[in-house]
Protein backbone atom coordinates (compact mmCIF):
# COMPACT_ATOMS: atom_id res chain seq x y z
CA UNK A 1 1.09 16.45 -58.99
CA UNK A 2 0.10 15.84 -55.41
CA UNK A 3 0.09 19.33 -53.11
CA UNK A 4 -0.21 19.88 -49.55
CA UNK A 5 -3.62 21.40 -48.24
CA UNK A 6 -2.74 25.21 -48.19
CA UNK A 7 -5.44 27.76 -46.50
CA UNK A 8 -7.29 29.12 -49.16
CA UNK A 9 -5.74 32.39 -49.95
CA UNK A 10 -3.16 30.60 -50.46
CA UNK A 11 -4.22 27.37 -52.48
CA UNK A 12 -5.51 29.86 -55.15
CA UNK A 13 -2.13 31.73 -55.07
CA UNK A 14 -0.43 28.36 -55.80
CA UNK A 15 -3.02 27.58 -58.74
CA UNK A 16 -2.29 30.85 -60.02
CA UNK A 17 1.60 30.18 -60.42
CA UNK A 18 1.17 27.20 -61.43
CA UNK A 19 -1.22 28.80 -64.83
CA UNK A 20 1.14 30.71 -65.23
CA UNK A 21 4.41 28.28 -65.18
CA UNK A 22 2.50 25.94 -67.27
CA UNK A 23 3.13 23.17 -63.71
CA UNK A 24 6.42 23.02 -65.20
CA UNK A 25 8.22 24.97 -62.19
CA UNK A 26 10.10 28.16 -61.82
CA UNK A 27 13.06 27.17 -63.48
CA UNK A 28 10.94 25.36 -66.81
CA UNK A 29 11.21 21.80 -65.79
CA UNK A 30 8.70 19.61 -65.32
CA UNK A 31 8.50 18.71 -61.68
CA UNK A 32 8.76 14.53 -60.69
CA UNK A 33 5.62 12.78 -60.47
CA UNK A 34 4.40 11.95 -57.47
CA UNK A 35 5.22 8.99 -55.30
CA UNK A 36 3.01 7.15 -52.25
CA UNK A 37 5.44 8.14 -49.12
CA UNK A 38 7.92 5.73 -48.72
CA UNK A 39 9.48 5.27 -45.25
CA UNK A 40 13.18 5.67 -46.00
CA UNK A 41 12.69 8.23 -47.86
CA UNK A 42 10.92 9.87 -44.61
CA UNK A 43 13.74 8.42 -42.61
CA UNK A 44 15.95 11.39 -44.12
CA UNK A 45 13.20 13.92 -43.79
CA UNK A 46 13.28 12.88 -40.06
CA UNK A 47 16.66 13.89 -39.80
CA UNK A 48 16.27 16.81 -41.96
CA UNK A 49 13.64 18.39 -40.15
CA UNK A 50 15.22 17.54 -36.79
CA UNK A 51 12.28 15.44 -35.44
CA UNK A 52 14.53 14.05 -32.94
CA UNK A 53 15.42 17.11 -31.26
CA UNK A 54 12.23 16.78 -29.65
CA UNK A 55 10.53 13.28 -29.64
CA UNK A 56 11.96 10.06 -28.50
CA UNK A 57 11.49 7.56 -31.33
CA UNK A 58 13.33 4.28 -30.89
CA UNK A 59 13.73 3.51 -34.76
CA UNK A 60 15.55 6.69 -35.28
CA UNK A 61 17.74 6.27 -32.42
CA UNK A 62 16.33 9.62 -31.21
CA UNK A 63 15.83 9.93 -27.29
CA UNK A 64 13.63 13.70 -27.45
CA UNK A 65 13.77 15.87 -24.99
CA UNK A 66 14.82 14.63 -21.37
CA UNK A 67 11.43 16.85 -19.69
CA UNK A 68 9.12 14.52 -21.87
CA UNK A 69 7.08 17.47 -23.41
CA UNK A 70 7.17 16.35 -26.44
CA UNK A 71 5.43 12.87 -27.14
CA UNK A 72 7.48 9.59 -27.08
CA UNK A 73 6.19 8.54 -29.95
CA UNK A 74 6.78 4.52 -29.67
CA UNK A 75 4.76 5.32 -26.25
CA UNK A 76 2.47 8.00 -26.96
CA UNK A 77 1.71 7.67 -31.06
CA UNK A 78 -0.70 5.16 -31.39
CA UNK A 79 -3.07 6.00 -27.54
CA UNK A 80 -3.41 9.58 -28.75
CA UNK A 81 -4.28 8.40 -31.68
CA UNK A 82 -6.76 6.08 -30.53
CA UNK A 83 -7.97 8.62 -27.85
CA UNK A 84 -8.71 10.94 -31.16
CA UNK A 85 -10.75 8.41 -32.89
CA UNK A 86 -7.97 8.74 -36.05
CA UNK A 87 -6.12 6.04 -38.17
CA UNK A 88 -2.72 6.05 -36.85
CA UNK A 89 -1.25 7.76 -40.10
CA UNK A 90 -4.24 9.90 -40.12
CA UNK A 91 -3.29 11.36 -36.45
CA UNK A 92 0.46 11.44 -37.67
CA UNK A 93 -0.12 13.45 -41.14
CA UNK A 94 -2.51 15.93 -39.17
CA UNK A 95 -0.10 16.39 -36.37
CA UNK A 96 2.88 17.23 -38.76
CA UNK A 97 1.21 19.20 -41.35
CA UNK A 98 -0.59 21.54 -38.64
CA UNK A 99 1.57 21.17 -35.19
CA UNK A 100 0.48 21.05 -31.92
CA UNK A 101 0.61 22.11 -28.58
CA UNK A 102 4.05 23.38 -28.96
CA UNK A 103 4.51 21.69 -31.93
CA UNK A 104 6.07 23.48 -35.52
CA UNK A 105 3.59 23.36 -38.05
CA UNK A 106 5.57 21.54 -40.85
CA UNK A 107 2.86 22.06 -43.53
CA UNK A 108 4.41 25.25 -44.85
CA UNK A 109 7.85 23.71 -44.79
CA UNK A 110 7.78 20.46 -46.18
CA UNK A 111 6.23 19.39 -49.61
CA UNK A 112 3.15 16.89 -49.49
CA UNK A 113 5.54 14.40 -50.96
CA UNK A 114 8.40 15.23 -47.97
CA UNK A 115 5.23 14.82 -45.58
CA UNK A 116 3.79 11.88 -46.79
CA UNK A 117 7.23 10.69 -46.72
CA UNK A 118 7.63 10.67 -42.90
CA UNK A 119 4.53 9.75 -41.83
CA UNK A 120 5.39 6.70 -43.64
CA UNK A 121 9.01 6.41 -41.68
CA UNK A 122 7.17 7.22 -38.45
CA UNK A 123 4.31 4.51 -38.93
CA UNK A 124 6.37 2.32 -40.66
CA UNK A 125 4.54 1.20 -43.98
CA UNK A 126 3.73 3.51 -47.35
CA UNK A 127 1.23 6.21 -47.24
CA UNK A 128 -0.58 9.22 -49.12
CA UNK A 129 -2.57 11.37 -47.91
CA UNK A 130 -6.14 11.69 -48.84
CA UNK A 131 -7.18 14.59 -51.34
CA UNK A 132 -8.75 16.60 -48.84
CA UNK A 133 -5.82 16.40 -46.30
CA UNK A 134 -6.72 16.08 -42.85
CA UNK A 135 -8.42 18.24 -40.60
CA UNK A 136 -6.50 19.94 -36.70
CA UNK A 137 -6.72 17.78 -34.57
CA UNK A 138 -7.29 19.42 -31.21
CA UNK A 139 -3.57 19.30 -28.79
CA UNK A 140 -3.47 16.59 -26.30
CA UNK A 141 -2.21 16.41 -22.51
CA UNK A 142 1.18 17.17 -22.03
CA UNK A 143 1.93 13.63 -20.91
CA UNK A 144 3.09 12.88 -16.94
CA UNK A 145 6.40 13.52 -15.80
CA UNK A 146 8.81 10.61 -15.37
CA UNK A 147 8.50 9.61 -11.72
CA UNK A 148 11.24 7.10 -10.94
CA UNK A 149 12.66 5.88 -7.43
CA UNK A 150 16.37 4.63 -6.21
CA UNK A 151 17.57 1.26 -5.92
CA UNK A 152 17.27 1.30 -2.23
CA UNK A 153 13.64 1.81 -2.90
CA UNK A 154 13.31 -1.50 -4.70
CA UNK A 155 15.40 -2.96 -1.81
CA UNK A 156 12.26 -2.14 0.18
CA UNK A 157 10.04 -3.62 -2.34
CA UNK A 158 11.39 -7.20 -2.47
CA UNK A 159 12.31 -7.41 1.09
CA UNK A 160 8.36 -6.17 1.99
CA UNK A 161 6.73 -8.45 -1.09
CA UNK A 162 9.38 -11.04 -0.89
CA UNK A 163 9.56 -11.20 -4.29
CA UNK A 164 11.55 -14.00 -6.66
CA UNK A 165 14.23 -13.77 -8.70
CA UNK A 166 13.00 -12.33 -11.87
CA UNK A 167 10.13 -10.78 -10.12
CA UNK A 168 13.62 -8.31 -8.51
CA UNK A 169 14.48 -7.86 -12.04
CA UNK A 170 11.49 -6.90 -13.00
CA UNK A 171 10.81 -4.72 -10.18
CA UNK A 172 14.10 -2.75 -10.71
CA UNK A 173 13.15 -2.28 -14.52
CA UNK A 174 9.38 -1.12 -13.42
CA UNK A 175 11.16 1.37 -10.82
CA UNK A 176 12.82 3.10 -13.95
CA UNK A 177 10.47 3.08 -17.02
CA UNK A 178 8.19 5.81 -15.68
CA UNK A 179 5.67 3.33 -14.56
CA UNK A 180 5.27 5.50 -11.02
CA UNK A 181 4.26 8.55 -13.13
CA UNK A 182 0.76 7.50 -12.77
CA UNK A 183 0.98 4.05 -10.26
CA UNK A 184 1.48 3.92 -6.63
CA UNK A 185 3.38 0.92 -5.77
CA UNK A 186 3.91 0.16 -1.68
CA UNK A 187 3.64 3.95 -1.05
CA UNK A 188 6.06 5.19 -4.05
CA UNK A 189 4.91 6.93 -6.77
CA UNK A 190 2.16 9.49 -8.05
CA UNK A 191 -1.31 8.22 -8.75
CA UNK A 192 -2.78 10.13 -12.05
CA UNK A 193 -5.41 9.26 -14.58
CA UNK A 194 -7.07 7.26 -12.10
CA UNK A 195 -4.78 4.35 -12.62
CA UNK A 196 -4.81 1.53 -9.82
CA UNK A 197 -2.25 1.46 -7.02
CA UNK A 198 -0.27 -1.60 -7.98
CA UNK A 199 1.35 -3.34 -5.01
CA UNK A 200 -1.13 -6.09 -4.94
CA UNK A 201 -2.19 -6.26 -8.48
CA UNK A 202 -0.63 -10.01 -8.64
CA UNK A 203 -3.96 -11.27 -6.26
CA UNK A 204 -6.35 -10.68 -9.01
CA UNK A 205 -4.91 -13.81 -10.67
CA UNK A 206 -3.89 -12.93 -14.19
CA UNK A 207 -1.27 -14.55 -15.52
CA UNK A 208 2.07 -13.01 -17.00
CA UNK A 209 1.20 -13.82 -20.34
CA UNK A 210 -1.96 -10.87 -19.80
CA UNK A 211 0.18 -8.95 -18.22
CA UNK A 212 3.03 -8.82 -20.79
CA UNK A 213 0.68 -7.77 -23.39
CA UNK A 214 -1.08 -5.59 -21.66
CA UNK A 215 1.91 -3.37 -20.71
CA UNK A 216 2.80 -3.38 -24.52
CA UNK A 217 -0.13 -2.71 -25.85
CA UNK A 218 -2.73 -1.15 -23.19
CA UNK A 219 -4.98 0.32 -26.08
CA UNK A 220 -5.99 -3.24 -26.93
CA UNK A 221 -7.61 -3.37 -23.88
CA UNK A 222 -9.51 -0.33 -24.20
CA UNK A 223 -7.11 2.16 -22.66
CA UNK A 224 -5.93 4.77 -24.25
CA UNK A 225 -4.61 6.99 -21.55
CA UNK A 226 -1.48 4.59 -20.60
CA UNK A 227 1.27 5.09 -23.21
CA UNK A 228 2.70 1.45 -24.96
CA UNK A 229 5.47 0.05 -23.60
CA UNK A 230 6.43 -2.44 -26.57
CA UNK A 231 10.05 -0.79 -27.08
CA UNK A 232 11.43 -2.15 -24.07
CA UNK A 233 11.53 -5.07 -25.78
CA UNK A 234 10.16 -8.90 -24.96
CA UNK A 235 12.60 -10.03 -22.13
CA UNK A 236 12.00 -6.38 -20.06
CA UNK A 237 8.73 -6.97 -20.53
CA UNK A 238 8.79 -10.54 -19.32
CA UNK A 239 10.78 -9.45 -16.55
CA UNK A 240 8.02 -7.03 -15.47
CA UNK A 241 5.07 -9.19 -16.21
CA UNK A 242 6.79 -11.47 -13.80
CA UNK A 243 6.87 -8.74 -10.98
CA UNK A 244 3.19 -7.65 -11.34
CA UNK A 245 2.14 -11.48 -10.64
CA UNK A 246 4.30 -11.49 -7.83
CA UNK A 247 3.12 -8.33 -6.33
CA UNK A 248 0.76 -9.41 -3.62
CA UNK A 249 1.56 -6.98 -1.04
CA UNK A 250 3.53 -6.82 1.95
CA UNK A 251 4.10 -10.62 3.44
């Protein structure tokens, strides 16, 4: 039977008992076998463990914790990951078994089967962790504020860029999604991270169809400091590619 990694005064404790019970558990059955995680069976250990009281997670229909403190994790998951140099699952197990910068350590709550379990819900596809569990993995930045601005803001924007149609759309969704957390865009915004100011990022010519993906998936492209934007969903993110090739400054 499969155990979590327990420090060692208390591994050998667990050895002990388990001499002495014969493995067959304190009341004298034997216990299941173990199972690879499976992620409904981690969807309930989600809910049990009250995941969502802290991190957004689209596929839970969890929305976290309106200061952002804790990690998005359909945003911030797979970057910090990446920024770690971890498999995806490998950053996930490590971060629920030992916590984090603020973070419950769940690895003296939940068995290694309950673990495994929602580390498969959370990455979405089975998974076990290896025998020698994973090591701490050091706490990340606590990621940026959401910076957003009013709609008489964007008013500015399209009048100064005259901007299309969709571009408006676009521009309005953009205003919203906490992209001005770490962009300036025609003097809104806070610049962090070093990211560029955006108000003229359409002149460098790439298309919508680089732009789309990138804002889904920036970690494809090498960085890991910008959280994914995939859960807004294709048409948002069509709508917003089609704003950042529009946005050539004021005209």
């Amino acid at each position: 039977m499969k155990t979590p990694l327990l420090p060692p005064v208390l591994a050998l404790a667990a050895v002990g008992a388990a001499l002495m019970l014969g493995d067959t558990g304190s009341a004298g059955r034997a216990q299941p076998a173990y199972r690879a995680g499976d992620p409904a069976r981690g969807a309930l250990v989600w809910m049990t463990a009250g995941c969502g009281a802290c991190h957004a997670f689209s596929k839970a229909g969890a929305t976290g914790l309106k200061d952002g403190t804790a990690p998005n994790l359909d945003r911030y998951l797979v970057p910090h990951a990446r920024r770690v140099k971890l498999a995806v699952e490998l950053f996930a197990f490590s971060r629920i078994y030992w916590g984090g910068r603020g973070m419950t350590a769940f690895g003296w709550s939940l068995s290694g089967q309950e673990i495994d379990d929602l580390v498969s819900f959370v990455t979405g596809k089975p998974f076990s962790a290896p025998p020698g569990g994973v090591a701490r993995v050091p706490p990340l930045p606590v990621p940026p504020p959401v910076v957003t601005v009013p709609a008489a803001t964007v008013a500015r924007w399209v009048k100064l860029g005259r901007l299309p149609q969709r571009a408006v759309q676009g521009a309005a969704l953009f205003a919203k999604a906490g992209c001005l957390s770490c962009h300036i865009y025609l003097d809104s915004g806070t610049r962090r991270l070093r990211a560029p100011d955006l108000e003229g990022i359409g002149s460098t010519g790439r298309t919508a169809r680089y732009f789309r993906q990138y804002v889904a998936q920036p970690y494809r492209y090498g960085n890991n400091l910008m959280p994914s934007y995939a859960d807004l969903g294709t048409d948002s993110l069509d709508r917003i590619a089609a704003f950042l090739v529009a946005s050539r400054g004021p005209r």
